[in-house]
PDB file of N, CA and C in Angstrom:
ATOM      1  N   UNK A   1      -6.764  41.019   3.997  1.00  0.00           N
ATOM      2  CA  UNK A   1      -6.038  40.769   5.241  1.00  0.00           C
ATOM      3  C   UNK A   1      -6.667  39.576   5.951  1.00  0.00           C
ATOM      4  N   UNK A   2      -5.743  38.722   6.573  1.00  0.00           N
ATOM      5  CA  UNK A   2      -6.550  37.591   7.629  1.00  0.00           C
ATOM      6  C   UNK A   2      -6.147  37.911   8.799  1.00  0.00           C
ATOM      7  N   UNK A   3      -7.256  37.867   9.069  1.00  0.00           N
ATOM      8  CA  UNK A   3      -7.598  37.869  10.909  1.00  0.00           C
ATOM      9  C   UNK A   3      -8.278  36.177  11.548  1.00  0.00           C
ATOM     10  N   UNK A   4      -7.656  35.917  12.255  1.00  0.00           N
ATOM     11  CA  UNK A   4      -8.113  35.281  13.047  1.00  0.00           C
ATOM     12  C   UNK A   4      -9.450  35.211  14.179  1.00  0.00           C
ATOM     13  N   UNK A   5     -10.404  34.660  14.197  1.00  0.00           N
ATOM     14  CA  UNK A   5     -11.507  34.925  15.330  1.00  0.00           C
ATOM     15  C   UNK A   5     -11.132  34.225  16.334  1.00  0.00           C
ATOM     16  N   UNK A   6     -11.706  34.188  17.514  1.00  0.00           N
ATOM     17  CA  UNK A   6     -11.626  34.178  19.133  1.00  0.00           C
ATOM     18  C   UNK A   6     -11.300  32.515  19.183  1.00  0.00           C
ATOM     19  N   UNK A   7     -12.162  32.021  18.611  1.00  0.00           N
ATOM     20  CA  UNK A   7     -12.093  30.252  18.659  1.00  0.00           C
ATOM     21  C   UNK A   7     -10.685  29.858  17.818  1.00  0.00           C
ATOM     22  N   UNK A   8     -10.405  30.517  17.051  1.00  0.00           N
ATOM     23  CA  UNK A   8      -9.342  30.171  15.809  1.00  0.00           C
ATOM     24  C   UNK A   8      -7.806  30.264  16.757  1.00  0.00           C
ATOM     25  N   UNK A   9      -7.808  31.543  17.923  1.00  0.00           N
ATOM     26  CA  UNK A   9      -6.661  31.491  18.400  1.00  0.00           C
ATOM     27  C   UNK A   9      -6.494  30.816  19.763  1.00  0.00           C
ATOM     28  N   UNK A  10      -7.769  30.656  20.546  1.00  0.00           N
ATOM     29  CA  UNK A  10      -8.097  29.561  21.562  1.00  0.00           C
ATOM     30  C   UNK A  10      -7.441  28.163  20.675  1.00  0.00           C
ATOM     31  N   UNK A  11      -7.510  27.780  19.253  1.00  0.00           N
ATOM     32  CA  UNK A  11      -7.627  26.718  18.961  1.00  0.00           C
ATOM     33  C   UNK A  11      -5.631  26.603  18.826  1.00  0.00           C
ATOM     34  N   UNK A  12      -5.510  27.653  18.578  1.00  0.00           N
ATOM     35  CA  UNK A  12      -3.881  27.601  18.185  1.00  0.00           C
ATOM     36  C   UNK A  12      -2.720  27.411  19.463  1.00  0.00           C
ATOM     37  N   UNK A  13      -3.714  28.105  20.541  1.00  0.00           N
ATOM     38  CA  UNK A  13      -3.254  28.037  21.899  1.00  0.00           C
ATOM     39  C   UNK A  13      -3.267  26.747  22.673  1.00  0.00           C
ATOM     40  N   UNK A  14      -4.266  25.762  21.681  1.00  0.00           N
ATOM     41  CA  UNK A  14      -4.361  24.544  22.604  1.00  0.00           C
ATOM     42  C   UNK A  14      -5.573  24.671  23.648  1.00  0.00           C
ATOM     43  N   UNK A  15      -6.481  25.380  23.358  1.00  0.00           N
ATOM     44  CA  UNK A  15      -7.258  25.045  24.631  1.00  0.00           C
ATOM     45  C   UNK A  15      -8.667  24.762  23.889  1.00  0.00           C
ATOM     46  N   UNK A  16      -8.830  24.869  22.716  1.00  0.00           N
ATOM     47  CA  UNK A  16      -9.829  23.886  22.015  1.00  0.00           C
ATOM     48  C   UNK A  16      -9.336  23.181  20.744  1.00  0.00           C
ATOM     49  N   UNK A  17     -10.065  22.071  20.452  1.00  0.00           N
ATOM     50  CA  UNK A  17      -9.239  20.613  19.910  1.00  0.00           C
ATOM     51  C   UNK A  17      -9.860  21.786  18.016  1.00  0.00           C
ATOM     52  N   UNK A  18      -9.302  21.528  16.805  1.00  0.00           N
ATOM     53  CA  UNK A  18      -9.403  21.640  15.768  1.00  0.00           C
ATOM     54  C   UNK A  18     -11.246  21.253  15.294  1.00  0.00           C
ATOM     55  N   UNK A  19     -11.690  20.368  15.675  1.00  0.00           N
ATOM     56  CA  UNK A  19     -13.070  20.176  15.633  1.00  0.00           C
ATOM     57  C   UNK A  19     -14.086  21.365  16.469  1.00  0.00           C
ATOM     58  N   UNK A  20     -13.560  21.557  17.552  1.00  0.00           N
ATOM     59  CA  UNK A  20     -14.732  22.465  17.668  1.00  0.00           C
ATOM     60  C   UNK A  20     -14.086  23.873  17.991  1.00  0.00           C
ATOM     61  N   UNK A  21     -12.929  24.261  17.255  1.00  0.00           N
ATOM     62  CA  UNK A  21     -12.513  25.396  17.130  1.00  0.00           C
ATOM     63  C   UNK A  21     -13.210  26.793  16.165  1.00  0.00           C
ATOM     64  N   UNK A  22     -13.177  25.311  14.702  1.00  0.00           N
ATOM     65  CA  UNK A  22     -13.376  26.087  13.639  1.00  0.00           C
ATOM     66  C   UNK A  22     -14.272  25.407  12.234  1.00  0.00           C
ATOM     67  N   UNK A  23     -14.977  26.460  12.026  1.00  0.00           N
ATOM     68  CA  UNK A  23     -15.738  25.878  10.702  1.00  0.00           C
ATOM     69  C   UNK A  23     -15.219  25.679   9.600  1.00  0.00           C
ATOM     70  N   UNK A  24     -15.757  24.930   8.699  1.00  0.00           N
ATOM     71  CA  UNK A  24     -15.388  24.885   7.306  1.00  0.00           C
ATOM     72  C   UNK A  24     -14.601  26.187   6.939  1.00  0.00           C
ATOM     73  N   UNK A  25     -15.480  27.389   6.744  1.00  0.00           N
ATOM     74  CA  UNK A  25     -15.091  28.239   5.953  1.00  0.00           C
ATOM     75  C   UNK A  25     -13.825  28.590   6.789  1.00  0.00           C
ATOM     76  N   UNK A  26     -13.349  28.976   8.145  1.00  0.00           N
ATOM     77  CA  UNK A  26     -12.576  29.312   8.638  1.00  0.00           C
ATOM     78  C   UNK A  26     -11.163  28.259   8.402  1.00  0.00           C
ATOM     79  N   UNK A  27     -11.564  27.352   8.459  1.00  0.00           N
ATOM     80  CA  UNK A  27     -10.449  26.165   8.027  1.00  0.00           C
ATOM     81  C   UNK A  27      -9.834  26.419   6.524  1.00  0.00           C
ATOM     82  N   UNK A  28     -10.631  26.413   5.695  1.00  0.00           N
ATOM     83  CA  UNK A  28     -10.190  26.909   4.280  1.00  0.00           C
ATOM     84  C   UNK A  28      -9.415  27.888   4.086  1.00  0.00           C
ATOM     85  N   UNK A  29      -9.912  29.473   4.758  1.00  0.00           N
ATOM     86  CA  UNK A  29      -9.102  30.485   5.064  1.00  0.00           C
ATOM     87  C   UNK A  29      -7.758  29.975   5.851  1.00  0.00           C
ATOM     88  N   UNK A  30      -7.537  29.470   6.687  1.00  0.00           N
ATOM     89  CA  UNK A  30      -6.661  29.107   7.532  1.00  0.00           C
ATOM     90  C   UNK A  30      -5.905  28.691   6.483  1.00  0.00           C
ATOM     91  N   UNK A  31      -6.153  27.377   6.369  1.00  0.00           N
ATOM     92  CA  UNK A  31      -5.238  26.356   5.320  1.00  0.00           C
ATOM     93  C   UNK A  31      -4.758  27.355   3.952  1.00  0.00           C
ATOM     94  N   UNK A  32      -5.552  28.166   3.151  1.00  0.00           N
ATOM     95  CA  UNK A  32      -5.461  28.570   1.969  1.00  0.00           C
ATOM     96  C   UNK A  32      -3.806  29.422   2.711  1.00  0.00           C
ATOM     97  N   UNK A  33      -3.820  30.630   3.828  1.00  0.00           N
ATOM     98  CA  UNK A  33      -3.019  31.360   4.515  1.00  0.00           C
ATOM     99  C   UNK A  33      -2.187  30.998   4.782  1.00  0.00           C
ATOM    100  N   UNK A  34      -2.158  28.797   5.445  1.00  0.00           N
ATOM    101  CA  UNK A  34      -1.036  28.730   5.451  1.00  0.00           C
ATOM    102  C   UNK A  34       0.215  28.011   4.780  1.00  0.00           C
ATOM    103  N   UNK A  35      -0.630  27.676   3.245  1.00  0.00           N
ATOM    104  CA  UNK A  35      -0.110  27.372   1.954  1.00  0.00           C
ATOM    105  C   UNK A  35      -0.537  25.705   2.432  1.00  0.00           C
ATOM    106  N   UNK A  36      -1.553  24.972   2.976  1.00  0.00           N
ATOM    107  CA  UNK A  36      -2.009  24.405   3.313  1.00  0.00           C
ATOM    108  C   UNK A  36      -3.498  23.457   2.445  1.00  0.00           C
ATOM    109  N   UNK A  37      -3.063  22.623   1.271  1.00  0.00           N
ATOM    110  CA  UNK A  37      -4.535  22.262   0.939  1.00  0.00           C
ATOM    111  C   UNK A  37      -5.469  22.278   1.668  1.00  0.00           C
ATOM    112  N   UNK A  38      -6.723  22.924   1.413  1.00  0.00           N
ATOM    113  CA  UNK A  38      -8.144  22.787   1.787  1.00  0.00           C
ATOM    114  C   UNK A  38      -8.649  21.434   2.490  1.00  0.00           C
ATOM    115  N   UNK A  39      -8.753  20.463   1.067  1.00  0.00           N
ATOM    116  CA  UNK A  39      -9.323  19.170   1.509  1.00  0.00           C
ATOM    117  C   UNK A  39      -8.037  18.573   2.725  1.00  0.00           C
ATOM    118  N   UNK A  40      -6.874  18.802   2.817  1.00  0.00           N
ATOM    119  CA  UNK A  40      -5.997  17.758   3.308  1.00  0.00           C
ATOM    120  C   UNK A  40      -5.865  18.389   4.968  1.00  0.00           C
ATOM    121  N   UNK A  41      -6.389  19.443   4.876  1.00  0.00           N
ATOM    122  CA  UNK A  41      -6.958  19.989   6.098  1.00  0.00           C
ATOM    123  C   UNK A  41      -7.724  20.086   6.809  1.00  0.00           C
ATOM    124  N   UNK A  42      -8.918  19.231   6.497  1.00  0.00           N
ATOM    125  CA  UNK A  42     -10.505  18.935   6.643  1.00  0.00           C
ATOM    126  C   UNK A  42      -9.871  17.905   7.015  1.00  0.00           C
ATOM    127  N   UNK A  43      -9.231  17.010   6.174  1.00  0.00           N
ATOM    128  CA  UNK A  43      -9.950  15.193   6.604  1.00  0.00           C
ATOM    129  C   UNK A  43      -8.549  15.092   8.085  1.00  0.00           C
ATOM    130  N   UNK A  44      -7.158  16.183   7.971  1.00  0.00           N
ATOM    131  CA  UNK A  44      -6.515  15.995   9.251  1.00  0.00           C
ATOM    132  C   UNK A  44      -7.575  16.323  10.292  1.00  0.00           C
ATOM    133  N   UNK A  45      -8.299  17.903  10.279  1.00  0.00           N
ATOM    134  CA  UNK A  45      -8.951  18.337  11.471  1.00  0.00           C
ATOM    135  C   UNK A  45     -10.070  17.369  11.683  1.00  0.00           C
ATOM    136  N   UNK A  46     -10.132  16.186  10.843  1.00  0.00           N
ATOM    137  CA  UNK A  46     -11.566  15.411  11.717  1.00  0.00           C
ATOM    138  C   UNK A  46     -10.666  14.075  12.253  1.00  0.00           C
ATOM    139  N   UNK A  47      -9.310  14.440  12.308  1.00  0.00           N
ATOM    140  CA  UNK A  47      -8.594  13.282  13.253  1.00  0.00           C
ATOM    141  C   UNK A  47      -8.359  13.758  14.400  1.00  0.00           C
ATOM    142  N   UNK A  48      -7.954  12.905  15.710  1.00  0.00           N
ATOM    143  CA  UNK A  48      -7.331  13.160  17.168  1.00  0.00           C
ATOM    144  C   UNK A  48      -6.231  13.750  16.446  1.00  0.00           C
ATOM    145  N   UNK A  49      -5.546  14.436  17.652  1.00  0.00           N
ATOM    146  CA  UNK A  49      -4.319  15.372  17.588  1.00  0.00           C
ATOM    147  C   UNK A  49      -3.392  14.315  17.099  1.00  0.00           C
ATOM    148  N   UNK A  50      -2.893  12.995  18.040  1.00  0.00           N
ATOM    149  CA  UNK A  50      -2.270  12.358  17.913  1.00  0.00           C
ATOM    150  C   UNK A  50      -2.187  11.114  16.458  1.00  0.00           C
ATOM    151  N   UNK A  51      -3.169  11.285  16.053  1.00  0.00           N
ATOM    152  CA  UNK A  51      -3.444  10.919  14.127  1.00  0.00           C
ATOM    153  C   UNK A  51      -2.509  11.764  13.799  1.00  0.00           C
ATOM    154  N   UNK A  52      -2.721  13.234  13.375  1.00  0.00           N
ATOM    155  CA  UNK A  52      -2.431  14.121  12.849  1.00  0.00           C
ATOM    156  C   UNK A  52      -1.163  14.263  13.052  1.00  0.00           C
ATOM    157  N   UNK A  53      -0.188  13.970  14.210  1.00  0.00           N
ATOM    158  CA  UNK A  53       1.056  13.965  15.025  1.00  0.00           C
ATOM    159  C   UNK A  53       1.720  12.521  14.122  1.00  0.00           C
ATOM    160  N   UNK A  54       0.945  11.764  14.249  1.00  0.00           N
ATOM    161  CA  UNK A  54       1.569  10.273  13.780  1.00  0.00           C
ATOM    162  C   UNK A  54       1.651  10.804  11.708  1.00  0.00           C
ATOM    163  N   UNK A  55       1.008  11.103  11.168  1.00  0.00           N
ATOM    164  CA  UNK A  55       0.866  12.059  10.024  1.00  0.00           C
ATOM    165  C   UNK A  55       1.707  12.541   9.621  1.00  0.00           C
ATOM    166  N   UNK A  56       2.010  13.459   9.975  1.00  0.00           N
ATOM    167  CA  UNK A  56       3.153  14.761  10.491  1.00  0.00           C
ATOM    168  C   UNK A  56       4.559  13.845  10.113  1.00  0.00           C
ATOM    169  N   UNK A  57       4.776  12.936  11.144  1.00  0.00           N
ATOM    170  CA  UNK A  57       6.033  11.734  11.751  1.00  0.00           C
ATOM    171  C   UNK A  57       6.105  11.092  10.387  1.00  0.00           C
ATOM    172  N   UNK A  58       5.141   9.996   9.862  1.00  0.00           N
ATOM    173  CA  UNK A  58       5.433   9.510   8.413  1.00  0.00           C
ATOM    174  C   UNK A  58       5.993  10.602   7.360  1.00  0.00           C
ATOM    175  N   UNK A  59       5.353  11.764   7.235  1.00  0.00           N
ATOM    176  CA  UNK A  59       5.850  12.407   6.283  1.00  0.00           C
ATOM    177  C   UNK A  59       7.015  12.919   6.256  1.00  0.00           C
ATOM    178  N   UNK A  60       7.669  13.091   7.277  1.00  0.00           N
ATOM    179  CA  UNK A  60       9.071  13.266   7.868  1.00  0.00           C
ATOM    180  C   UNK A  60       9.663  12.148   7.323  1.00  0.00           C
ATOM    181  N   UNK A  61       9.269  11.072   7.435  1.00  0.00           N
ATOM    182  CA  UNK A  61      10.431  10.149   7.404  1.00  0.00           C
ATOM    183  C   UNK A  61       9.894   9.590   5.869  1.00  0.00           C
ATOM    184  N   UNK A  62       9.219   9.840   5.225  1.00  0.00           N
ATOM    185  CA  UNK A  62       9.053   9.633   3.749  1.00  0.00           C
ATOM    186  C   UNK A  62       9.910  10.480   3.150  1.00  0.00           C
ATOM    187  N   UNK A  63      10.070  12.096   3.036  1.00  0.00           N
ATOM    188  CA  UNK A  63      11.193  12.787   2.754  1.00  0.00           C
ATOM    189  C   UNK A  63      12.522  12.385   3.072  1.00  0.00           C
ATOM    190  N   UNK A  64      12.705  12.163   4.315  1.00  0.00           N
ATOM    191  CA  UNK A  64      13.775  11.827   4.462  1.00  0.00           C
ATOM    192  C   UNK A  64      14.672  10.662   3.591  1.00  0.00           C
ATOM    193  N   UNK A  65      13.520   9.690   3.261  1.00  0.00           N
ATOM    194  CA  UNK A  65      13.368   8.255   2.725  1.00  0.00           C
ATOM    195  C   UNK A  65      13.712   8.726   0.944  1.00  0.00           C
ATOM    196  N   UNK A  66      13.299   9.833   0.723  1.00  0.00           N
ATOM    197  CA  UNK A  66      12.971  10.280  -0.836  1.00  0.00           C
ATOM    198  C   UNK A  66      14.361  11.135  -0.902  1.00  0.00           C
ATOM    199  N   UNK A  67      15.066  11.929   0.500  1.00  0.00           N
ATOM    200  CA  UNK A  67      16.006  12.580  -0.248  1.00  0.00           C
ATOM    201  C   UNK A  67      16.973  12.302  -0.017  1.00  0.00           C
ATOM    202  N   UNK A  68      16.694  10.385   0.573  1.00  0.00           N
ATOM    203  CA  UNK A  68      18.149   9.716   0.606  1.00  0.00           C
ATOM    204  C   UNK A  68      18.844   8.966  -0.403  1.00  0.00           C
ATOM    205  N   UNK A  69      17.538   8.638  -1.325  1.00  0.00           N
ATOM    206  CA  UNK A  69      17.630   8.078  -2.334  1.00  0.00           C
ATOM    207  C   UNK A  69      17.715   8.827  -4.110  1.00  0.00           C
ATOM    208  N   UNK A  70      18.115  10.077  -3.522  1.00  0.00           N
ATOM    209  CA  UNK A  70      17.564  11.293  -4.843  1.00  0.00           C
ATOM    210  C   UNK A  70      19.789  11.721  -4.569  1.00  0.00           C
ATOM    211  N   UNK A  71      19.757  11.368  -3.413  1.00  0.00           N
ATOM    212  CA  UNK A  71      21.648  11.417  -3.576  1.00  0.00           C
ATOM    213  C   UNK A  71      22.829  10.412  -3.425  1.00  0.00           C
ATOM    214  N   UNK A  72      22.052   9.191  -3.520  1.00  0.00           N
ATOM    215  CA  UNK A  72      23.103   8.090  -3.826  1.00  0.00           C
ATOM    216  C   UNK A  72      23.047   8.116  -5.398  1.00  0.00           C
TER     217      UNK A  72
END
């Protein structure tokens, strides 16, 4: 079963940043839970929110980019 600790849901709530929410091991658990690579979850959580937001935005529009061209 996963449970979340005190910092993990402070961190989900927004009132502490991904860096000093949670450790390694808790990040792994996290990520593994939320079908989330390990490593690609480490090197986001050592960016600002707004990296990770700008991140997020490219990959949106790379799909979009990939499943416009997968139906012409």
């Amino acid at each position: 079963e996963f449970a979340l600790d005190e910092n993990e849901l402070f961190m989900l709530a927004g009132y502490l940043s991904h860096q000093s929410a949670i450790d390694a091991e808790s990040l792994e658990r996290y990520a593994y839970n939320k079908g989330l690579d390990p490593y690609v979850a480490g090197v986001l959580a050592q960016e600002p929110a707004e990296t990770q937001r700008a991140v997020v935005g490219i990959l949106s529009i790379l799909k979009s980019l990939a499943k416009s061209t997968t139906e012409e």
